[in-house]
Every structure is written in structure tokens, then in C-alpha cells.
Protein backbone atom coordinates (compact mmCIF):
# COMPACT_ATOMS: atom_id res chain seq x y z
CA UNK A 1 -72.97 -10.09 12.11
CA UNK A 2 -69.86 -11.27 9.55
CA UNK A 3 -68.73 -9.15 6.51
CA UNK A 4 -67.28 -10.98 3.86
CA UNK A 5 -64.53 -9.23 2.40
CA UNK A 6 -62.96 -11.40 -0.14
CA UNK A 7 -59.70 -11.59 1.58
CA UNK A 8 -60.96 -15.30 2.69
CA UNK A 9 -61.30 -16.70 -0.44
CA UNK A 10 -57.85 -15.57 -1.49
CA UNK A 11 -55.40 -18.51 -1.87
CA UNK A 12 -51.63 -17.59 -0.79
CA UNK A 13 -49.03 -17.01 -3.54
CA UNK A 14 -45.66 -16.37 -4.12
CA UNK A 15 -44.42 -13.05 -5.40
CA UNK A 16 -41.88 -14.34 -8.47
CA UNK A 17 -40.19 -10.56 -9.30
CA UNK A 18 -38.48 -10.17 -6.15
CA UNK A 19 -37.10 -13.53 -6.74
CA UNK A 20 -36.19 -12.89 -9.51
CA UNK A 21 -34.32 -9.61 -9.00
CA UNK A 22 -32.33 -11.60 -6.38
CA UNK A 23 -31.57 -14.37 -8.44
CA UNK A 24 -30.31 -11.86 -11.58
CA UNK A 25 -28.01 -9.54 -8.51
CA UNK A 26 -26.52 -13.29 -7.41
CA UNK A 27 -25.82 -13.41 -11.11
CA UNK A 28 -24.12 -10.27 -11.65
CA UNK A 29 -21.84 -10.78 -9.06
CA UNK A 30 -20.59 -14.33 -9.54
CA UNK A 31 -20.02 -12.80 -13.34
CA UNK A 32 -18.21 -10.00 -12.05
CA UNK A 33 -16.14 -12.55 -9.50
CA UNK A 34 -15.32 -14.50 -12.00
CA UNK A 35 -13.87 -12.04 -14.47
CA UNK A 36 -11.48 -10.31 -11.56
CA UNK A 37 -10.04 -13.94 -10.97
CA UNK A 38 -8.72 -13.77 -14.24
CA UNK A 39 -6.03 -16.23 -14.70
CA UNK A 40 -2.48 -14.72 -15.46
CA UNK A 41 -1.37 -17.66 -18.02
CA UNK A 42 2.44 -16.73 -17.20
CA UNK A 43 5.32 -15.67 -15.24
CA UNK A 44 6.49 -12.31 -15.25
CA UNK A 45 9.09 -11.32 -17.83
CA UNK A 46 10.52 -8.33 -19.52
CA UNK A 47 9.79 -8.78 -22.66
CA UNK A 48 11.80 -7.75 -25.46
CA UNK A 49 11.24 -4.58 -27.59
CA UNK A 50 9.91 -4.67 -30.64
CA UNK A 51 7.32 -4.05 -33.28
CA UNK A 52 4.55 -7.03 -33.54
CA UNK A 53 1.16 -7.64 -34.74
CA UNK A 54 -1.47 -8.36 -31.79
CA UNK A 55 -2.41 -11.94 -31.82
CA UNK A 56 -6.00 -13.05 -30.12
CA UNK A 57 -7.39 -16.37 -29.72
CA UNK A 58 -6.17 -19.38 -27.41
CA UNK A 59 -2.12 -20.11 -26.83
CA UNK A 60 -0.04 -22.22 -25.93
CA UNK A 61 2.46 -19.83 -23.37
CA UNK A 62 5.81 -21.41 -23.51
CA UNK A 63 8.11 -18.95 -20.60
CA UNK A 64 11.81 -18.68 -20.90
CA UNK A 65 13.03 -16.51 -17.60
CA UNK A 66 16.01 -14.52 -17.45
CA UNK A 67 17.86 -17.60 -15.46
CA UNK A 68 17.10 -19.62 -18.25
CA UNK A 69 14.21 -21.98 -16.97
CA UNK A 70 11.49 -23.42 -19.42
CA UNK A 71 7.94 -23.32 -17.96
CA UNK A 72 4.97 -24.18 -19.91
CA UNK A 73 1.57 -22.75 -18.78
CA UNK A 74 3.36 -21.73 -15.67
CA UNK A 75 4.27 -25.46 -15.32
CA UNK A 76 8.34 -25.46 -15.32
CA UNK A 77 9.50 -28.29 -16.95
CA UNK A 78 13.28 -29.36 -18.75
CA UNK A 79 13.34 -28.71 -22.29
CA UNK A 80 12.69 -32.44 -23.37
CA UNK A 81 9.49 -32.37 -21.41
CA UNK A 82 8.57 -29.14 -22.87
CA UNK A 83 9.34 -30.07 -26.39
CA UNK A 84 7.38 -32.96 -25.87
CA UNK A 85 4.21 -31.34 -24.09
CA UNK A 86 3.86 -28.62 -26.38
CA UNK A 87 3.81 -30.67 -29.48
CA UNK A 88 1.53 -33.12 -28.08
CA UNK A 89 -0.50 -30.18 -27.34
CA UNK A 90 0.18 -29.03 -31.06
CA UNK A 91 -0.67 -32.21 -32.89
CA UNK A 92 -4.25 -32.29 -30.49
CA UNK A 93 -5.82 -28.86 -30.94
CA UNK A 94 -3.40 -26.73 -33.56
CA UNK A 95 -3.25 -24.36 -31.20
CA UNK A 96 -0.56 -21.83 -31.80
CA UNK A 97 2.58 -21.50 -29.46
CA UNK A 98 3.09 -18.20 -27.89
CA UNK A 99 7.09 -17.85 -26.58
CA UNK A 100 7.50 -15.22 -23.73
CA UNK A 101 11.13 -14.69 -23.18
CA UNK A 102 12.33 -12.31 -20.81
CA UNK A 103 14.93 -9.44 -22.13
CA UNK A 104 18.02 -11.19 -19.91
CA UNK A 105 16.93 -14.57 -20.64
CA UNK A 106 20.06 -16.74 -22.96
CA UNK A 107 19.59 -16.13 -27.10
CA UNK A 108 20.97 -19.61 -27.18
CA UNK A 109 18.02 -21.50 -25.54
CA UNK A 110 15.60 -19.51 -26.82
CA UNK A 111 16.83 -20.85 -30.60
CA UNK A 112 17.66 -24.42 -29.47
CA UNK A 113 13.71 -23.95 -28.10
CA UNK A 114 12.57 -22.78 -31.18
CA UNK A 115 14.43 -25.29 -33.50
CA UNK A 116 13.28 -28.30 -31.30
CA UNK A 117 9.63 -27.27 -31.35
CA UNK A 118 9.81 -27.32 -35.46
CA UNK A 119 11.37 -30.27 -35.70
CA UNK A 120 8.87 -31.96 -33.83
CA UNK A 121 6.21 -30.21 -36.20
CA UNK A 122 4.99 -27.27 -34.28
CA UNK A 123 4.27 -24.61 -37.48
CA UNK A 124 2.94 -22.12 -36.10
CA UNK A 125 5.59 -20.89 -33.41
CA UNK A 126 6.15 -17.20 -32.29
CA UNK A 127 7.85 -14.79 -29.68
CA UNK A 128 6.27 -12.51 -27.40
CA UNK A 129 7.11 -8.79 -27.99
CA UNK A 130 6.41 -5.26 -25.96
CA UNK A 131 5.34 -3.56 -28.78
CA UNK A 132 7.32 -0.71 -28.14
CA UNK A 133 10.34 0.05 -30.38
């Protein structure tokens, strides 16, 4: 004699939520990957003290080092390249220029920088500070 049971009759399916809770944990972890590869857009300076006003948004990071090299976006280039990149930079997106100078770094060629960049019509120019006084 054969009992039916139902179980026969029962077509196969896939279970969707543990897929799904897989799929959100592969997710969470390529977010939180991503964000702890944060990209350092510079070279490490010591910046000069002073008061500023925190600026947010996107920059252009132009890096004078205490032995008086030009870098932009980490990139070191000579100062006609520089000049040349950031204000082909500036006259594409407006984006403003950020300079980071380090404390040892010349005055001289961080004002020939600054003068070349607004003569080649970069307006919106500025230095990096520490904040502290």
C-alpha cells in the first residue's frame, strides 16, 4: 500500500533570503574596503600655523615640500608644467586650488607659485593652514 504525502507533488525552489543576506554582507564589506583605501591626495608636509576657515568640496592639491619641489596631485612636476596643468584644470571644472606648503618650504616659490597661477586666471587660489595658532 502507498501513502501520498504531498511531498511528491512539491516542485523544488530556491530559498531567495539567504541569498540575499549574502549578497547585502558582500556589500558591506566591499563598502567598508573601499572607504579604508581612502586616497591620501598629498605628500606629507608641516603645514604652517594659522587660523583658517575649513573648506569642503573637491580641490585641486598643489604641494610645495620643504626642498622646494612642486607636485600636483602627488604628481611632481617643474613649475611651468604645474602652472600650466592647474589652470587647464581651472579653466575645465572651476575647481578651486588648494596650496599645501610645508613650514621649511622657500616663501619665495610659494609667491612666484601663487602670482603665476593668477596670471594665468586661476581666481580662486588658497594656502593650506594647521589651524592652530
Amino acid at each position: 500500500m502507498r501513502l501520498n504525502s504531498g511531498y511528491e507533488d512539491r516542485k523544488a525552489r530556491l530559498e531567495m533570503i539567504s541569498l540575499m543576506d549574502v549578497m547585502f554582507l558582500i556589500l558591506v564589506f566591499f563598502v567598508y574596503s573601499i572607504f579604508s583605501m581612502a586616497v591620501h591626495r598629498g605628500l606629507k608636509v608641516e603645514l604652517p600655523a594659522a587660523r583658517g576657515v575649513p573648506e569642503q568640496g573637491e580641490r585641486v592639491i598643489v604641494t610645495l615640500a620643504a626642498d622646494g619641489t612642486l607636485s600636483l596631485n602627488r604628481r611632481p612636476l617643474a613649475l611651468e608644467d604645474l602652472v600650466r596643468g592647474v589652470t587647464l584644470l581651472w579653466r575645465e571644472t572651476g575647481t578651486p586650488v588648494l596650496i599645501s606648503t610645508d613650514r621649511a618650504a622657500p616663501l619665495g616659490v610659494g609667491i612666484e607659485l601663487l602670482g603665476r597661477l593668477k596670471e594665468g586666471g586661476v581666481e580662486r587660489v588658497t594656502f593650506q593652514v594647521s589651524g592652530k595658532p
